[in-house]
PDB file of N, CA and C in Angstrom:
ATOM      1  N   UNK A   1      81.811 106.445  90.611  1.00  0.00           N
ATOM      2  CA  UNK A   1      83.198 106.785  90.404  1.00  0.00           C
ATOM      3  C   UNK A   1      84.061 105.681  91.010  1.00  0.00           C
ATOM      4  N   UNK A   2      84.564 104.925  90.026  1.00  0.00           N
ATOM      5  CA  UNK A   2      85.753 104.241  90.772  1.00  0.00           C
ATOM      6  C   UNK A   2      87.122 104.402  91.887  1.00  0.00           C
ATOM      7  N   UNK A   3      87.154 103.942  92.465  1.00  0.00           N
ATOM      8  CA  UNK A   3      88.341 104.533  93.291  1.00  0.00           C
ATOM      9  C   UNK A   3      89.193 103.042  93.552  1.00  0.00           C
ATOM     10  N   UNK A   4      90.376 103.391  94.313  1.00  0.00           N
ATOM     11  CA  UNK A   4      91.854 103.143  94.742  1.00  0.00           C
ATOM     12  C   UNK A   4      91.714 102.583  96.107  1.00  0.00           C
ATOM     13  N   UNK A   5      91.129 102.823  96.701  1.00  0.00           N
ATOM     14  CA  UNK A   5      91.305 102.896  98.540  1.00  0.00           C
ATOM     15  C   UNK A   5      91.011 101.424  98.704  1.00  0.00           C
ATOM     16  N   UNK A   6      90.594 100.704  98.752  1.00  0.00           N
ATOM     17  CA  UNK A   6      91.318  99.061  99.139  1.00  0.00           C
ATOM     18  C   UNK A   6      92.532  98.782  98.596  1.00  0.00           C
ATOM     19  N   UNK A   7      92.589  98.757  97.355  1.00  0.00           N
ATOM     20  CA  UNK A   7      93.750  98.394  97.048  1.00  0.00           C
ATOM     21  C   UNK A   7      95.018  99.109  98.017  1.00  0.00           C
ATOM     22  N   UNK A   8      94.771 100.724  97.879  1.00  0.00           N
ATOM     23  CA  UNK A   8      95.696 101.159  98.598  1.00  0.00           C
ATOM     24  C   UNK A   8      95.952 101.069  99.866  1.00  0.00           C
ATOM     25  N   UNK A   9      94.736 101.001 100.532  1.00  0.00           N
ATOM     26  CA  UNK A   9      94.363 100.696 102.561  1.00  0.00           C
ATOM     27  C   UNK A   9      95.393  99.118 102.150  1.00  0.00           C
ATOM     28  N   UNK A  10      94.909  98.005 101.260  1.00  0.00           N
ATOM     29  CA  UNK A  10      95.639  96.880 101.967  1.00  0.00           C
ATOM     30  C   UNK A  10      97.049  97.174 102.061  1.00  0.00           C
ATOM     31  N   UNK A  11      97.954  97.592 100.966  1.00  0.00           N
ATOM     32  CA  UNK A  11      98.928  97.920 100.828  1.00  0.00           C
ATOM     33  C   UNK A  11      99.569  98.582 101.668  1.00  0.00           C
ATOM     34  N   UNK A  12      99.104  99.954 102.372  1.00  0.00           N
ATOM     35  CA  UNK A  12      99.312 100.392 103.882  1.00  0.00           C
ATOM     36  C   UNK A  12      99.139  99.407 105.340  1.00  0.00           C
ATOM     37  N   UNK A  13      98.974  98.242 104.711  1.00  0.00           N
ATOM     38  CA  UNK A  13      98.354  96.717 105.911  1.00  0.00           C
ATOM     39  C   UNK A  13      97.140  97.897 107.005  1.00  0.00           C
ATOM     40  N   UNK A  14      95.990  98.399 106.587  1.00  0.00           N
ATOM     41  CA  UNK A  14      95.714  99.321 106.851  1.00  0.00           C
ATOM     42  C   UNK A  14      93.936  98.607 107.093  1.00  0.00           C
ATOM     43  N   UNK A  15      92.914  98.474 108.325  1.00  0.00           N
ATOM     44  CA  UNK A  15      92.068  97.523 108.213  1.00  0.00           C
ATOM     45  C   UNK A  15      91.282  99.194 107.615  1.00  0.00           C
ATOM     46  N   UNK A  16      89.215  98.398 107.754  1.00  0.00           N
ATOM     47  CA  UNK A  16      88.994  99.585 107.153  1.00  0.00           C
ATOM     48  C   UNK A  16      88.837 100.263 108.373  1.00  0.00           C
ATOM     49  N   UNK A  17      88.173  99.785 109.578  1.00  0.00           N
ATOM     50  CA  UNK A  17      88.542 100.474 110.401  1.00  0.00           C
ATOM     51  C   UNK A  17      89.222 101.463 111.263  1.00  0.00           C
ATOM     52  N   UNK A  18      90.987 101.272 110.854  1.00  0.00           N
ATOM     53  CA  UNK A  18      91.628 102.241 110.866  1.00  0.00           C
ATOM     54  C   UNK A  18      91.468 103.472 110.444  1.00  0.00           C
ATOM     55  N   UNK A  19      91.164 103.078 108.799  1.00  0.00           N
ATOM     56  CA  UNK A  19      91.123 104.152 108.173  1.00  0.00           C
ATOM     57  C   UNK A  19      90.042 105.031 108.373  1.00  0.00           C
ATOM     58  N   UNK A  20      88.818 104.545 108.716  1.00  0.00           N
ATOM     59  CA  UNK A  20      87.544 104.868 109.386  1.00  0.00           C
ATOM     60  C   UNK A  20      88.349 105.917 110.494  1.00  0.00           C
ATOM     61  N   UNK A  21      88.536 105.617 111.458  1.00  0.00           N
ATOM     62  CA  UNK A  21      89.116 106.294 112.489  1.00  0.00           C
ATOM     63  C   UNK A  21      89.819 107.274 112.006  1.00  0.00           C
ATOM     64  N   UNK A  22      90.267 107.304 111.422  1.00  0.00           N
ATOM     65  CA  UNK A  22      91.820 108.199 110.993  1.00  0.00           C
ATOM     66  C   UNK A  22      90.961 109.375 110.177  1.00  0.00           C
ATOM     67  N   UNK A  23      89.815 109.142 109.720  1.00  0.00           N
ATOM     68  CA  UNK A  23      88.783 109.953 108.708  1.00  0.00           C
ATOM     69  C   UNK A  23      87.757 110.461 109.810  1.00  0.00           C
ATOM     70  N   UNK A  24      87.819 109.712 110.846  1.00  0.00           N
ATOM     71  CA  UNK A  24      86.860 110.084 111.429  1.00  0.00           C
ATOM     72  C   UNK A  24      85.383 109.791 110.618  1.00  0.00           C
ATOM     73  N   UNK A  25      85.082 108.702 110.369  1.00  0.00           N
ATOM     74  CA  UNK A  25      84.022 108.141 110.212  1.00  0.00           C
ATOM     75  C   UNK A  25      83.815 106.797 110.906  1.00  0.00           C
ATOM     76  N   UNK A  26      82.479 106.003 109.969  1.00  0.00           N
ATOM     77  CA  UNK A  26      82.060 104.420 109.955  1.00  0.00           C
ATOM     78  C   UNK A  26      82.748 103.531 109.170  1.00  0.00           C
ATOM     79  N   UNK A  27      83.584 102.750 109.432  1.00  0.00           N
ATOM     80  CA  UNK A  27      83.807 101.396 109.003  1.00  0.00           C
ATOM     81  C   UNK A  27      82.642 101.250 107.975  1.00  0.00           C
ATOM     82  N   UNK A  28      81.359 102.115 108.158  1.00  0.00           N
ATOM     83  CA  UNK A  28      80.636 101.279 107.041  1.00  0.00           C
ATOM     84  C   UNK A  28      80.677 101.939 105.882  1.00  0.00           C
ATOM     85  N   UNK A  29      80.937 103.242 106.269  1.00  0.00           N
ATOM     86  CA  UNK A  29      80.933 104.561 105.747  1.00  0.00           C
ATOM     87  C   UNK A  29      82.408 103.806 104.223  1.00  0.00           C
ATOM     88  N   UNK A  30      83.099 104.042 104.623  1.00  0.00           N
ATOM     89  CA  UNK A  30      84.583 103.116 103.930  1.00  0.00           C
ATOM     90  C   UNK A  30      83.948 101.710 103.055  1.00  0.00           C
ATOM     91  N   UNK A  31      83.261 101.012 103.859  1.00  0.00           N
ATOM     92  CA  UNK A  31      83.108  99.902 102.992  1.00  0.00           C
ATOM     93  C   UNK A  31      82.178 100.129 101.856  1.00  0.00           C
ATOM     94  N   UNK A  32      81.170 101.236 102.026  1.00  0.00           N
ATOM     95  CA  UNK A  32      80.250 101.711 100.770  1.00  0.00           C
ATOM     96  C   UNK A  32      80.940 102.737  99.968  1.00  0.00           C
ATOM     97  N   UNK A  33      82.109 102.959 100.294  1.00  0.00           N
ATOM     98  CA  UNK A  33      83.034 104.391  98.929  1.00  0.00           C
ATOM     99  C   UNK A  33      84.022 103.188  98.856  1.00  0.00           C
ATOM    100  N   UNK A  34      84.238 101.933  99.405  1.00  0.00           N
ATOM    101  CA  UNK A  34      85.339 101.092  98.312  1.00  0.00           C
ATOM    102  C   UNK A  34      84.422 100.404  97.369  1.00  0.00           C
ATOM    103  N   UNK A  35      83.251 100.207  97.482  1.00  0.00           N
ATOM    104  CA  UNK A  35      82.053  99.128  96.961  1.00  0.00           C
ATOM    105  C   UNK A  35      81.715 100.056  95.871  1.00  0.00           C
ATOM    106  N   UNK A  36      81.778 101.444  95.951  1.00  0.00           N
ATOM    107  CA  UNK A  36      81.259 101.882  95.126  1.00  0.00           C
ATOM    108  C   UNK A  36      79.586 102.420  94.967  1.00  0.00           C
ATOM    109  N   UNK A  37      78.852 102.036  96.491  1.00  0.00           N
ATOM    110  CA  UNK A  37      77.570 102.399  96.809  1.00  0.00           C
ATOM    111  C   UNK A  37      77.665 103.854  97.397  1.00  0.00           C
ATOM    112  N   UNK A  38      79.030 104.638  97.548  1.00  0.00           N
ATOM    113  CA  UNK A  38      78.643 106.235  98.155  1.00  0.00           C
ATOM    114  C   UNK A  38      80.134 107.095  97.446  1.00  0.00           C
ATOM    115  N   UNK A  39      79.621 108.126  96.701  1.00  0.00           N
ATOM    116  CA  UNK A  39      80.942 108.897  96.920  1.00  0.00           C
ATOM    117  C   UNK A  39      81.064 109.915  98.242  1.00  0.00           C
ATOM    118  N   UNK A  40      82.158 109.633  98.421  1.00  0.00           N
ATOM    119  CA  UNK A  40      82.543 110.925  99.988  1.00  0.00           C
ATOM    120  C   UNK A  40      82.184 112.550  99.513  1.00  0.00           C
ATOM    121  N   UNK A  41      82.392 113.076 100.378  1.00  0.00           N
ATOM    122  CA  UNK A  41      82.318 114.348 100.435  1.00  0.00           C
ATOM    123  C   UNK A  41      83.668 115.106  99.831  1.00  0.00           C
ATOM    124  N   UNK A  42      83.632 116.172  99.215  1.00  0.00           N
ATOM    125  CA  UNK A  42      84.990 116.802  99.261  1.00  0.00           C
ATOM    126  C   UNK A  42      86.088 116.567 100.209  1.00  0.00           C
ATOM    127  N   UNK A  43      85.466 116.942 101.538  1.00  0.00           N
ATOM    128  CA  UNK A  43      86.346 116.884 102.517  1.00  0.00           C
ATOM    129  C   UNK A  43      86.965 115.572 102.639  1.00  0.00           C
ATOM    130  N   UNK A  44      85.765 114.936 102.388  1.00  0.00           N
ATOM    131  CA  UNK A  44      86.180 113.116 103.092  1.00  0.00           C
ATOM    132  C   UNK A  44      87.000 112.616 102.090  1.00  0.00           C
ATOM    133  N   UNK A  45      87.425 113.017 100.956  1.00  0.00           N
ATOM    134  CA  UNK A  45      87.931 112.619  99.591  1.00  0.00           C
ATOM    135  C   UNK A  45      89.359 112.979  99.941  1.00  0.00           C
ATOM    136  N   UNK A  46      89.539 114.259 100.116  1.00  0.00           N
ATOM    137  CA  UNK A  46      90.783 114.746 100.961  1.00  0.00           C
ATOM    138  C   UNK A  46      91.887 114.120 101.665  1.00  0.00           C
ATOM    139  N   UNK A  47      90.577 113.928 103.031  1.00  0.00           N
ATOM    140  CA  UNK A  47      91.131 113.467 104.081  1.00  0.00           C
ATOM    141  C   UNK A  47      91.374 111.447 103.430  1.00  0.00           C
ATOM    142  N   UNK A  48      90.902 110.487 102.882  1.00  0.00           N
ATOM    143  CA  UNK A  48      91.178 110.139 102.279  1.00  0.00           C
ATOM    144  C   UNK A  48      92.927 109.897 101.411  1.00  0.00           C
ATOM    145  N   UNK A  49      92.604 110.698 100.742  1.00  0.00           N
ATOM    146  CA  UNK A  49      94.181 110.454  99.631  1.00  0.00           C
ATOM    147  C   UNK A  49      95.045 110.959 100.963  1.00  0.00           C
ATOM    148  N   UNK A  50      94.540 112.045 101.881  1.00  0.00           N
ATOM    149  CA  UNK A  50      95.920 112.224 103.070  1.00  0.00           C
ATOM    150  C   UNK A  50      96.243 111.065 103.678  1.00  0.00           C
ATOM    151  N   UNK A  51      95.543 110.219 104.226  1.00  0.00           N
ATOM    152  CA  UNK A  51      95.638 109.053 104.972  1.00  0.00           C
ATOM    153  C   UNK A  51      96.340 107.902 103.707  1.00  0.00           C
ATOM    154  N   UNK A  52      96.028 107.978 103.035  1.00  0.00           N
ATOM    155  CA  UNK A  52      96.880 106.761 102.409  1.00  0.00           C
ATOM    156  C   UNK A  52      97.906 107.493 101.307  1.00  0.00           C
ATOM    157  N   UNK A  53      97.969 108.571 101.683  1.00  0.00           N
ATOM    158  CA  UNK A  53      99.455 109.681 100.943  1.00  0.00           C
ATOM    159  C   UNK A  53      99.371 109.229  99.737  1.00  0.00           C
ATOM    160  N   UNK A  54      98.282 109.519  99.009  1.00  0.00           N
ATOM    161  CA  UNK A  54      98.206 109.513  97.744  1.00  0.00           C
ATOM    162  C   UNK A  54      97.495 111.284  97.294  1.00  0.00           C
ATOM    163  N   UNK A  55      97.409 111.473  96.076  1.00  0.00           N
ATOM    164  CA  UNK A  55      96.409 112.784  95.766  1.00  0.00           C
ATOM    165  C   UNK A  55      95.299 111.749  95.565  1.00  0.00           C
ATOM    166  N   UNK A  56      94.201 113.229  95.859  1.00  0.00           N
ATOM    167  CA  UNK A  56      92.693 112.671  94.986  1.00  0.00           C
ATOM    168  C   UNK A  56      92.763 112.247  93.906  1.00  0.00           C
ATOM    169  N   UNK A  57      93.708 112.780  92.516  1.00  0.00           N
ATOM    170  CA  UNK A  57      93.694 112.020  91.425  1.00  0.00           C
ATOM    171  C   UNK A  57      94.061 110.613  91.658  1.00  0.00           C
ATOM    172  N   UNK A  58      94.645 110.388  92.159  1.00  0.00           N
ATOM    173  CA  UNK A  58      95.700 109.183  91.972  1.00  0.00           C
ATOM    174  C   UNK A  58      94.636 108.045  92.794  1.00  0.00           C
ATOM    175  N   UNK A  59      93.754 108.124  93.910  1.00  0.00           N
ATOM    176  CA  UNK A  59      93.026 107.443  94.591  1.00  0.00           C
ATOM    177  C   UNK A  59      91.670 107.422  93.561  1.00  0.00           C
ATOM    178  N   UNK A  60      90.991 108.344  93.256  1.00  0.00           N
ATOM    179  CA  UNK A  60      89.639 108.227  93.062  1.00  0.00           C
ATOM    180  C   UNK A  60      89.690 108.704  91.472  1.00  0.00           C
ATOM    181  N   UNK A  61      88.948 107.812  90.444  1.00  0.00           N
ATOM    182  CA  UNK A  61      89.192 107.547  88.890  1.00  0.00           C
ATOM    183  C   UNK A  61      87.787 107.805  88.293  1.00  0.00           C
ATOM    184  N   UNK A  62      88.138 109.020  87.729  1.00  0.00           N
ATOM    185  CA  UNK A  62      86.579 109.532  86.994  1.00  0.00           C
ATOM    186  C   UNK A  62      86.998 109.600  85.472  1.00  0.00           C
ATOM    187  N   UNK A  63      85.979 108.737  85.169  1.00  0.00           N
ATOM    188  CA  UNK A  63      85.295 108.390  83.729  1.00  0.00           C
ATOM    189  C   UNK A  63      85.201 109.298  82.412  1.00  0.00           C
ATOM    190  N   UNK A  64      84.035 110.531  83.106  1.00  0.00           N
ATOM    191  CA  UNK A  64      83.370 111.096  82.406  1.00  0.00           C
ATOM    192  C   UNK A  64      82.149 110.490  81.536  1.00  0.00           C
ATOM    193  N   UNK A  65      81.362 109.432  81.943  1.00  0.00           N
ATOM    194  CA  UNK A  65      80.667 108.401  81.324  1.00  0.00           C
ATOM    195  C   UNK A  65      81.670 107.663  80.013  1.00  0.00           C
ATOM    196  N   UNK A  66      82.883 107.788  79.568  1.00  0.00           N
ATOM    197  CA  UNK A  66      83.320 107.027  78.805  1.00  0.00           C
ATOM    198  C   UNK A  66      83.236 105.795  79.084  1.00  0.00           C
ATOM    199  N   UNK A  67      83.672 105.154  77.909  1.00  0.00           N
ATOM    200  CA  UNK A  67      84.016 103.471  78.100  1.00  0.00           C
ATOM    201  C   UNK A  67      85.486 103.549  77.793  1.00  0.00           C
ATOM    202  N   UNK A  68      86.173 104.237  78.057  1.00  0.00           N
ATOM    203  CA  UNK A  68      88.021 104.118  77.520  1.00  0.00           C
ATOM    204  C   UNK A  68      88.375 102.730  78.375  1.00  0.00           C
TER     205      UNK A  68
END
């Protein structure tokens, strides 16, 4: 699932670390759901779009296996 959250973390001048913290996770944890190697949890998806005041839609971009 594609997502938003670098683009949006830089834009907040926001390291990933912060945002790590602020989620209460790993810095590494963040760098594998911007890479695209993990989706978060419900919760962590949440807490997420709260921290960079976006909704879940608007941060994280599902497909449905299309090619649109």
């Amino acid at each position: 699932m594609d997502n938003r959250i670098k683009e949006l973390r830089k834009f907040k001048k926001l390291s990933q670390e912060d945002l790590a913290k602020a989620c209460e996770v790993s810095r590494q944890t963040i760098n594998a759901i911007e890479n695209n190697k993990y989706d978060p949890s419900l919760t962590l998806a949440f807490q997420l779009a709260e921290n960079l005041e976006v909704s879940v839609n608007e941060l994280f971009l599902y497909q449905n296996g299309r090619n649109s």
